[in-house]
PDB file of N, CA and C in Angstrom:
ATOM      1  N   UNK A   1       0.844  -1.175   0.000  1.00  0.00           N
ATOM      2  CA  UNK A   1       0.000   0.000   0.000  1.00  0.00           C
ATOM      3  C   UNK A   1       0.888   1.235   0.000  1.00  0.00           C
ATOM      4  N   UNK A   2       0.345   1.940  -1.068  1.00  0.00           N
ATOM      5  CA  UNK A   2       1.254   3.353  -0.773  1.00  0.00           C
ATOM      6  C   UNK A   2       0.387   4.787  -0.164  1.00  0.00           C
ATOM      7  N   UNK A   3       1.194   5.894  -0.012  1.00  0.00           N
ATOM      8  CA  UNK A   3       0.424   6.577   0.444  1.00  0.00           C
ATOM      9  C   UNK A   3      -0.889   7.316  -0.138  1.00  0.00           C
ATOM     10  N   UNK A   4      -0.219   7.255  -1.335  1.00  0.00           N
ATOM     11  CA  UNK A   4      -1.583   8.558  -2.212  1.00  0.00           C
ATOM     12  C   UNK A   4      -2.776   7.120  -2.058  1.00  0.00           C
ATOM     13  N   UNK A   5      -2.514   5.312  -2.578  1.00  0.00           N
ATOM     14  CA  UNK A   5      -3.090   4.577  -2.263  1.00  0.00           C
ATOM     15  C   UNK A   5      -4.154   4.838  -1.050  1.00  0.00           C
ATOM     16  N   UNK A   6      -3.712   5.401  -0.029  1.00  0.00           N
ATOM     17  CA  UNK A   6      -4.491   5.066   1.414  1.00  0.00           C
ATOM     18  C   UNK A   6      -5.142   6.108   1.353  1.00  0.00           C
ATOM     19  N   UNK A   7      -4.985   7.488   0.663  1.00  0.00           N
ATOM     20  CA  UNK A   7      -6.062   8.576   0.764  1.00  0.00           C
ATOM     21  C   UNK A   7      -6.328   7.768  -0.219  1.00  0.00           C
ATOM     22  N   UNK A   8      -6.340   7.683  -1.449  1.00  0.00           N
ATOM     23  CA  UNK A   8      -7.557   7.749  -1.996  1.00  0.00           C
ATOM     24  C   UNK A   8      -8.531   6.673  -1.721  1.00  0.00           C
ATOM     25  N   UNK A   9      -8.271   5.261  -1.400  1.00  0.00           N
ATOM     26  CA  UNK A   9      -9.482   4.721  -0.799  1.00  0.00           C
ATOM     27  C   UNK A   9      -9.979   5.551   0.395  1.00  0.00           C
ATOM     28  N   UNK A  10      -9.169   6.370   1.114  1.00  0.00           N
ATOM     29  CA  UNK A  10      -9.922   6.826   2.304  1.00  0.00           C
ATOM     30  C   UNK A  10     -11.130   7.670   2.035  1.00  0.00           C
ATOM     31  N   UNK A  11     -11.011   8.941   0.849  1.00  0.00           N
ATOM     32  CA  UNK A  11     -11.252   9.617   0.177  1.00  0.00           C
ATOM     33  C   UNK A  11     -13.067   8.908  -0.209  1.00  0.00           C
ATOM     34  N   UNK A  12     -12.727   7.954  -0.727  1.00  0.00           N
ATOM     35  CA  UNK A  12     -13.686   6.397  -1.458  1.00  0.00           C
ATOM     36  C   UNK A  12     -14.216   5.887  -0.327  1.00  0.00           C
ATOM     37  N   UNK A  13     -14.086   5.910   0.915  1.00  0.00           N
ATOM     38  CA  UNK A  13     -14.348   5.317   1.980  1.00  0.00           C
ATOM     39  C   UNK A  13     -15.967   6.138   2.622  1.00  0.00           C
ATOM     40  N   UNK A  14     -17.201   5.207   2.737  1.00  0.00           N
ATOM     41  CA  UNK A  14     -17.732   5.584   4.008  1.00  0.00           C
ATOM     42  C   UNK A  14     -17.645   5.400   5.415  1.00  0.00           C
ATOM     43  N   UNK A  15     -17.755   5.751   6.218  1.00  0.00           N
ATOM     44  CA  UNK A  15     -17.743   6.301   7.178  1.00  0.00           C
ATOM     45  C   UNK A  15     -18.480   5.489   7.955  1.00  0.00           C
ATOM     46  N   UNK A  16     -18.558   4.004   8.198  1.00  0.00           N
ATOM     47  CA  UNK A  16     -19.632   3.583   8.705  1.00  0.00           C
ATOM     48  C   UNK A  16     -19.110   2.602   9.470  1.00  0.00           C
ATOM     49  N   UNK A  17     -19.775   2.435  10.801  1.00  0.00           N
ATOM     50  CA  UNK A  17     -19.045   1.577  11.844  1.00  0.00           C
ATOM     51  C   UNK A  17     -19.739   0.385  11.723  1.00  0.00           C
ATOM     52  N   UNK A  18     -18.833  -0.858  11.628  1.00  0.00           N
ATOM     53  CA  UNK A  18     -19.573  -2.079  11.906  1.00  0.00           C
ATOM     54  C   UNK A  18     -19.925  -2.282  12.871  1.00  0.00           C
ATOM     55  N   UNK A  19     -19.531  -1.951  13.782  1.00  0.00           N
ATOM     56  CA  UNK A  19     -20.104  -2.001  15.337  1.00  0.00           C
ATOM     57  C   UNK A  19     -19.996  -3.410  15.880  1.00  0.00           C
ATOM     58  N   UNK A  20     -19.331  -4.643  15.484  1.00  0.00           N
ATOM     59  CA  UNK A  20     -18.556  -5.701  15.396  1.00  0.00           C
ATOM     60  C   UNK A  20     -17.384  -5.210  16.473  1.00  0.00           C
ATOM     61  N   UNK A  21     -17.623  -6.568  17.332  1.00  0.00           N
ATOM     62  CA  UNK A  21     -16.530  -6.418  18.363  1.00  0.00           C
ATOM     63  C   UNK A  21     -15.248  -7.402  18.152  1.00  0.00           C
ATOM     64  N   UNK A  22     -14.083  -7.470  17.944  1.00  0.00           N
ATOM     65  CA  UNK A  22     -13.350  -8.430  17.666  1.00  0.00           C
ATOM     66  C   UNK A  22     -12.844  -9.722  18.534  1.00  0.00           C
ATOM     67  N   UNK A  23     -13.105 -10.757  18.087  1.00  0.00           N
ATOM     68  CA  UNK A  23     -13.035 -12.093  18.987  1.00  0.00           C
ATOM     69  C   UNK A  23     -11.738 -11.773  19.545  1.00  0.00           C
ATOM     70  N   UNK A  24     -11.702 -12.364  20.736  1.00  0.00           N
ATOM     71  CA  UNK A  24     -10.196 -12.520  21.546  1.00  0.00           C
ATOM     72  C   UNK A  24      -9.124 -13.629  21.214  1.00  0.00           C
ATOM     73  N   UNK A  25      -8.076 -12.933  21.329  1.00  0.00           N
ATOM     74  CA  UNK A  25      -6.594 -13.347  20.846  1.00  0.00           C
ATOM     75  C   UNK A  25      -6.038 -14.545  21.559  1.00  0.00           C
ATOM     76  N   UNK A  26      -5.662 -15.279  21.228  1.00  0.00           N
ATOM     77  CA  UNK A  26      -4.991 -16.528  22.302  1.00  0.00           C
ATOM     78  C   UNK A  26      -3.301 -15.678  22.362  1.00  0.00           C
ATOM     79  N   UNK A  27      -2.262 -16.741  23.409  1.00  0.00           N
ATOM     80  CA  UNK A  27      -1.302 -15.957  23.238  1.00  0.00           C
ATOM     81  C   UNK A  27      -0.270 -16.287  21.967  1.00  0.00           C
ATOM     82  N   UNK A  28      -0.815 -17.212  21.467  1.00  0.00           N
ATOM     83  CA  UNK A  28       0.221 -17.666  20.041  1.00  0.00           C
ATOM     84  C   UNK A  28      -0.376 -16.610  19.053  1.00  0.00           C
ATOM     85  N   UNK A  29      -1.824 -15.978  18.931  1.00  0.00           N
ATOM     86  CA  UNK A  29      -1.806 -15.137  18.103  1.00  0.00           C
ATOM     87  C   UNK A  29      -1.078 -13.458  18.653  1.00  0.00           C
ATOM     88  N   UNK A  30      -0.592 -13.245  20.132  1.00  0.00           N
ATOM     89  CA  UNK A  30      -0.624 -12.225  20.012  1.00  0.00           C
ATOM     90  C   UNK A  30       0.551 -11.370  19.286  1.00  0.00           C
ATOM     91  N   UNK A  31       1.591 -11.487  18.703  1.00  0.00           N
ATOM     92  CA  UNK A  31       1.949 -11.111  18.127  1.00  0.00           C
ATOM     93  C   UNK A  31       1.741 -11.067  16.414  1.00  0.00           C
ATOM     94  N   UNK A  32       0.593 -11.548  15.896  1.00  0.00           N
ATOM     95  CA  UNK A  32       0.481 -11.776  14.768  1.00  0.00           C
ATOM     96  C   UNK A  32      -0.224 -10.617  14.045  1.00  0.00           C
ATOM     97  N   UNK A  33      -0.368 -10.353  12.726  1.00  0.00           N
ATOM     98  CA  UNK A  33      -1.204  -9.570  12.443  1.00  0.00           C
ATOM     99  C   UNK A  33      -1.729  -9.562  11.065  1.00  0.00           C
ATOM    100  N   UNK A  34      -3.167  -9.754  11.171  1.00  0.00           N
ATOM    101  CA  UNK A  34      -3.220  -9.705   9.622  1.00  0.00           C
ATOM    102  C   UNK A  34      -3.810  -9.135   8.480  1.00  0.00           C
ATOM    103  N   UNK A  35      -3.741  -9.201   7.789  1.00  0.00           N
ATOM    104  CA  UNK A  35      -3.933  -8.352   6.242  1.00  0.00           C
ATOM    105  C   UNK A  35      -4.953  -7.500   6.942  1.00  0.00           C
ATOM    106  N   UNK A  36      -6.104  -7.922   7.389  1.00  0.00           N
ATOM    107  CA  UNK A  36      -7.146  -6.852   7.636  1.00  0.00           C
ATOM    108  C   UNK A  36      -7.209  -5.716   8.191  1.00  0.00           C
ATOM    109  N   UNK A  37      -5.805  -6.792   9.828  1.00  0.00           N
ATOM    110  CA  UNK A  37      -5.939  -5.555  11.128  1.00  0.00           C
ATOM    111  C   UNK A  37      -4.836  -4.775  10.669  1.00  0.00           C
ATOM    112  N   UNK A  38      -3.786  -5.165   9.635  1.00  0.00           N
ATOM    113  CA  UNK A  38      -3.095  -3.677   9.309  1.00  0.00           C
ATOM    114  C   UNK A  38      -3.792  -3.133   7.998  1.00  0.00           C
ATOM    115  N   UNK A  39      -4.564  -3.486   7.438  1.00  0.00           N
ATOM    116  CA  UNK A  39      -5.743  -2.034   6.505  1.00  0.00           C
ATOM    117  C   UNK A  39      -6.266  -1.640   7.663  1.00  0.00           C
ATOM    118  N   UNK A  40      -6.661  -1.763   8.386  1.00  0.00           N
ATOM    119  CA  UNK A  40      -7.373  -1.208   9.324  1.00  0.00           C
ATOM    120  C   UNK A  40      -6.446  -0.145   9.841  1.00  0.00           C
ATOM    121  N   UNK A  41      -5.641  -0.699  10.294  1.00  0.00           N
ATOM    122  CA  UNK A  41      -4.877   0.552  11.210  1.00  0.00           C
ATOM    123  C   UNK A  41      -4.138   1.941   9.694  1.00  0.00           C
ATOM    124  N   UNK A  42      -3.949   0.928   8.799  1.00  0.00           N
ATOM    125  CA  UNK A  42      -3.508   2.221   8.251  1.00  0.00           C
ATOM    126  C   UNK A  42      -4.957   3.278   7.910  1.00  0.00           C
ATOM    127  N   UNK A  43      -5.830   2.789   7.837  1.00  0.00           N
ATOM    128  CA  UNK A  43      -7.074   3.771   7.655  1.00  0.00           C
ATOM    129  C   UNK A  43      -6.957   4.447   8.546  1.00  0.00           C
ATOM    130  N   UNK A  44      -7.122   4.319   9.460  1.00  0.00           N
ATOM    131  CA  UNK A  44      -7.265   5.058  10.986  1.00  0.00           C
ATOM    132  C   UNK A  44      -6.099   5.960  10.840  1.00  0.00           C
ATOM    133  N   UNK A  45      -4.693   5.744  10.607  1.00  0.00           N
ATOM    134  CA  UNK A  45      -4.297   6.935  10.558  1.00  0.00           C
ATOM    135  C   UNK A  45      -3.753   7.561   9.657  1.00  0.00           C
ATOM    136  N   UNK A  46      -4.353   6.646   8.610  1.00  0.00           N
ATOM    137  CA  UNK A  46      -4.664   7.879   7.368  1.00  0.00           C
ATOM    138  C   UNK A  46      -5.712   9.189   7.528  1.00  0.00           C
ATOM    139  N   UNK A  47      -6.747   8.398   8.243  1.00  0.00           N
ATOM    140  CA  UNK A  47      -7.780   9.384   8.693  1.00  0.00           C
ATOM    141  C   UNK A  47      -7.256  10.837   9.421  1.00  0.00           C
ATOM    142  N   UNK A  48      -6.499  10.248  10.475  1.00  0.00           N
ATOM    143  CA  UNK A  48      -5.592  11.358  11.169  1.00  0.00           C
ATOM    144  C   UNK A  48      -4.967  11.566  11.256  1.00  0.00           C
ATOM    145  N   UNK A  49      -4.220  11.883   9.956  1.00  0.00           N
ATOM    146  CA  UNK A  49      -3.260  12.630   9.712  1.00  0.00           C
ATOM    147  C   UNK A  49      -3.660  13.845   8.653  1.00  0.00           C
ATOM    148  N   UNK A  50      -2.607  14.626   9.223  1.00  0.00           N
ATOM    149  CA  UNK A  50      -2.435  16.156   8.464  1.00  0.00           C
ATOM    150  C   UNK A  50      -2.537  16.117   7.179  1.00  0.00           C
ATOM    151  N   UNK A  51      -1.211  15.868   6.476  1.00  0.00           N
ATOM    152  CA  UNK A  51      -0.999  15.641   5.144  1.00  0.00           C
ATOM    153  C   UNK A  51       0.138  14.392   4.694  1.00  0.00           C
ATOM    154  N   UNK A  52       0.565  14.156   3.814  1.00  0.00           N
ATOM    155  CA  UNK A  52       0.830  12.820   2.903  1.00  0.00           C
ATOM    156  C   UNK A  52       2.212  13.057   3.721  1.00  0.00           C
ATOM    157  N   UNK A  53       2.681  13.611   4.681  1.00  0.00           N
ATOM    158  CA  UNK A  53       4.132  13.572   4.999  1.00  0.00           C
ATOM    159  C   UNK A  53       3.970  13.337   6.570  1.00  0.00           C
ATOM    160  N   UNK A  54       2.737  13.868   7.385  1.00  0.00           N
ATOM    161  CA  UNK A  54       2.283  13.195   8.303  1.00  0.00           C
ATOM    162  C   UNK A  54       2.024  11.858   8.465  1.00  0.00           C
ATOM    163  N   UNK A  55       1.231  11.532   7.080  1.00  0.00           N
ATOM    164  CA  UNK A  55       0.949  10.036   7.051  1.00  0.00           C
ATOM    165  C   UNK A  55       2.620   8.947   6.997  1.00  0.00           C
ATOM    166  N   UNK A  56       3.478   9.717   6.057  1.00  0.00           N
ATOM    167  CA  UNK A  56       4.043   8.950   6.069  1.00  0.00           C
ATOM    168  C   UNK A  56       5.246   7.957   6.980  1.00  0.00           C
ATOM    169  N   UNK A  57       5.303   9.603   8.131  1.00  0.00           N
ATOM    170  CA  UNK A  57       5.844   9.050   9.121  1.00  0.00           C
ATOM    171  C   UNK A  57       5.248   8.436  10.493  1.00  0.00           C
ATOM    172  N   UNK A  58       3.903   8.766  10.262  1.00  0.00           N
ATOM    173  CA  UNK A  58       3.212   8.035  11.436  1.00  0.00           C
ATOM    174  C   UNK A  58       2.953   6.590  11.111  1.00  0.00           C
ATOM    175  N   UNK A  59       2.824   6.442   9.548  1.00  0.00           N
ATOM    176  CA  UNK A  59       2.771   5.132   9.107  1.00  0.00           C
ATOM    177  C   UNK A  59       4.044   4.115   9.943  1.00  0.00           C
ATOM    178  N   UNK A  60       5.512   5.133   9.144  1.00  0.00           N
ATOM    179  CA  UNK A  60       6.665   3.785   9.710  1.00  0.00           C
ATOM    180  C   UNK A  60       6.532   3.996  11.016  1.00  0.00           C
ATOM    181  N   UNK A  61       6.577   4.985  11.985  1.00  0.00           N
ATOM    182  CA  UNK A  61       6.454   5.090  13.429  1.00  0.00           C
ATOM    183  C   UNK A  61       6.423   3.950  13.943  1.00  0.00           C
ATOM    184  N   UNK A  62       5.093   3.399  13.796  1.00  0.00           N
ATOM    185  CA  UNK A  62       4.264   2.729  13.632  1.00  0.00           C
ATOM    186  C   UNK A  62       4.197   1.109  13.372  1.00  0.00           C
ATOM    187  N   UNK A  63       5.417   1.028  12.390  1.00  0.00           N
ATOM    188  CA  UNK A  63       5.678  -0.193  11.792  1.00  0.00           C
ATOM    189  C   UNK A  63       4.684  -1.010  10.614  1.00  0.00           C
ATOM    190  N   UNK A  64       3.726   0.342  10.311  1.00  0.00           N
ATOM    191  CA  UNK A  64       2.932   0.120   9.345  1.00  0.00           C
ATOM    192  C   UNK A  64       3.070   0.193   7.946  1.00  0.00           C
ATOM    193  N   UNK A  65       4.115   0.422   7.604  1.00  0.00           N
ATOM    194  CA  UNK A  65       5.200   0.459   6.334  1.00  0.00           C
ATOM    195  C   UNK A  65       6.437   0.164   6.767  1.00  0.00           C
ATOM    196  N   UNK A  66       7.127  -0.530   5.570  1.00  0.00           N
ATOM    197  CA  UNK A  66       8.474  -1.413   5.071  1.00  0.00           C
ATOM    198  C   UNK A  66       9.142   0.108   4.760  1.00  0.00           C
ATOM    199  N   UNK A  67      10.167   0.656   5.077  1.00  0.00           N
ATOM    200  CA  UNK A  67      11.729   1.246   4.383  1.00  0.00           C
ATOM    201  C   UNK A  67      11.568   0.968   3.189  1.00  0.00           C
ATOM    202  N   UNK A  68      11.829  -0.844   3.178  1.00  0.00           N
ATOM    203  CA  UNK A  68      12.206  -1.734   1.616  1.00  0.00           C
ATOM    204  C   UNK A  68      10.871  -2.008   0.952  1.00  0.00           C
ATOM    205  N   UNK A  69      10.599  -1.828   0.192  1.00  0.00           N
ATOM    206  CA  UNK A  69       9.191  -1.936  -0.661  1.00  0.00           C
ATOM    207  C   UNK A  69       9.368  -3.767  -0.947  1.00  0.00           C
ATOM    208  N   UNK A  70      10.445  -4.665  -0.841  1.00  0.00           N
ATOM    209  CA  UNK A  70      10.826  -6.219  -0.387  1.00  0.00           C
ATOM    210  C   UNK A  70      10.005  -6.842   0.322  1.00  0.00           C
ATOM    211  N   UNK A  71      10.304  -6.041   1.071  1.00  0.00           N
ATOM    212  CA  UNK A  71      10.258  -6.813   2.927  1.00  0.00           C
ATOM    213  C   UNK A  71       8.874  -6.181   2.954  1.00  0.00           C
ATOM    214  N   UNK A  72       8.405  -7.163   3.813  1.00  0.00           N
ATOM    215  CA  UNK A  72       6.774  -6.736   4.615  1.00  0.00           C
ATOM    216  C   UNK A  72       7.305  -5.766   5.691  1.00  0.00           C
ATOM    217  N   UNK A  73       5.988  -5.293   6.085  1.00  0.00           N
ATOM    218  CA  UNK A  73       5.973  -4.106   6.904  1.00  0.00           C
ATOM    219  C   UNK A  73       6.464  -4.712   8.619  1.00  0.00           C
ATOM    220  N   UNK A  74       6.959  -3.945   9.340  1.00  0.00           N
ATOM    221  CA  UNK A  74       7.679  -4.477  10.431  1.00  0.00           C
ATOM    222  C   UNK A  74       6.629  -5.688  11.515  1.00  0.00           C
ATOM    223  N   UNK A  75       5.270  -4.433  11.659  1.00  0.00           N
ATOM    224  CA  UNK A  75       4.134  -5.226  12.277  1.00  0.00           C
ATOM    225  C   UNK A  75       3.633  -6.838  11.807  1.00  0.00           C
ATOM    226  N   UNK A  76       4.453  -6.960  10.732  1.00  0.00           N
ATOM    227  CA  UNK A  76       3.567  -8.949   9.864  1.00  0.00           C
ATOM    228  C   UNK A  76       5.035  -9.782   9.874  1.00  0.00           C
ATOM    229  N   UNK A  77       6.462  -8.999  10.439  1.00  0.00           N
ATOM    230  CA  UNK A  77       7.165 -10.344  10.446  1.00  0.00           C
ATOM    231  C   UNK A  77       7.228 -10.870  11.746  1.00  0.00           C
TER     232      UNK A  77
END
């Protein structure tokens, strides 16, 4: 996912809460993460962020983006 990527689905995005509570984690999953729960988080702070240079460092902050466009993002190894 890149950045202009995450606005513009955000952009494309409604606004609507599933209101879905998420099942609980055992401890072999807790370090895991997947495809969904990091779209998820990058929405969220795509949402709140300033502009495309905010996003981009709150993204790696974060571990929600790779440096290496290679390698997965820090949060999925």
């Amino acid at each position: 996912m890149t950045i202009g990527s995450a606005r513009q689905e955000l952009e494309g995005e409604r606004f609507a809460s599933s209101g879905s509570i998420p099942s609980q984690r055992t401890a072999a999953d807790a370090y895991r993460v997947s495809e969904e729960q990091l779209h998820r988080a990058r929405m969220v702070v795509a949402r709140n962020s300033g502009d495309s240079e905010d996003l981009r460092q709150l993204l790696d902050m974060l571990g929600l983006i790779s440096a290496n466009p290679d390698l997965p993002p820090p949060v999925t190894r």
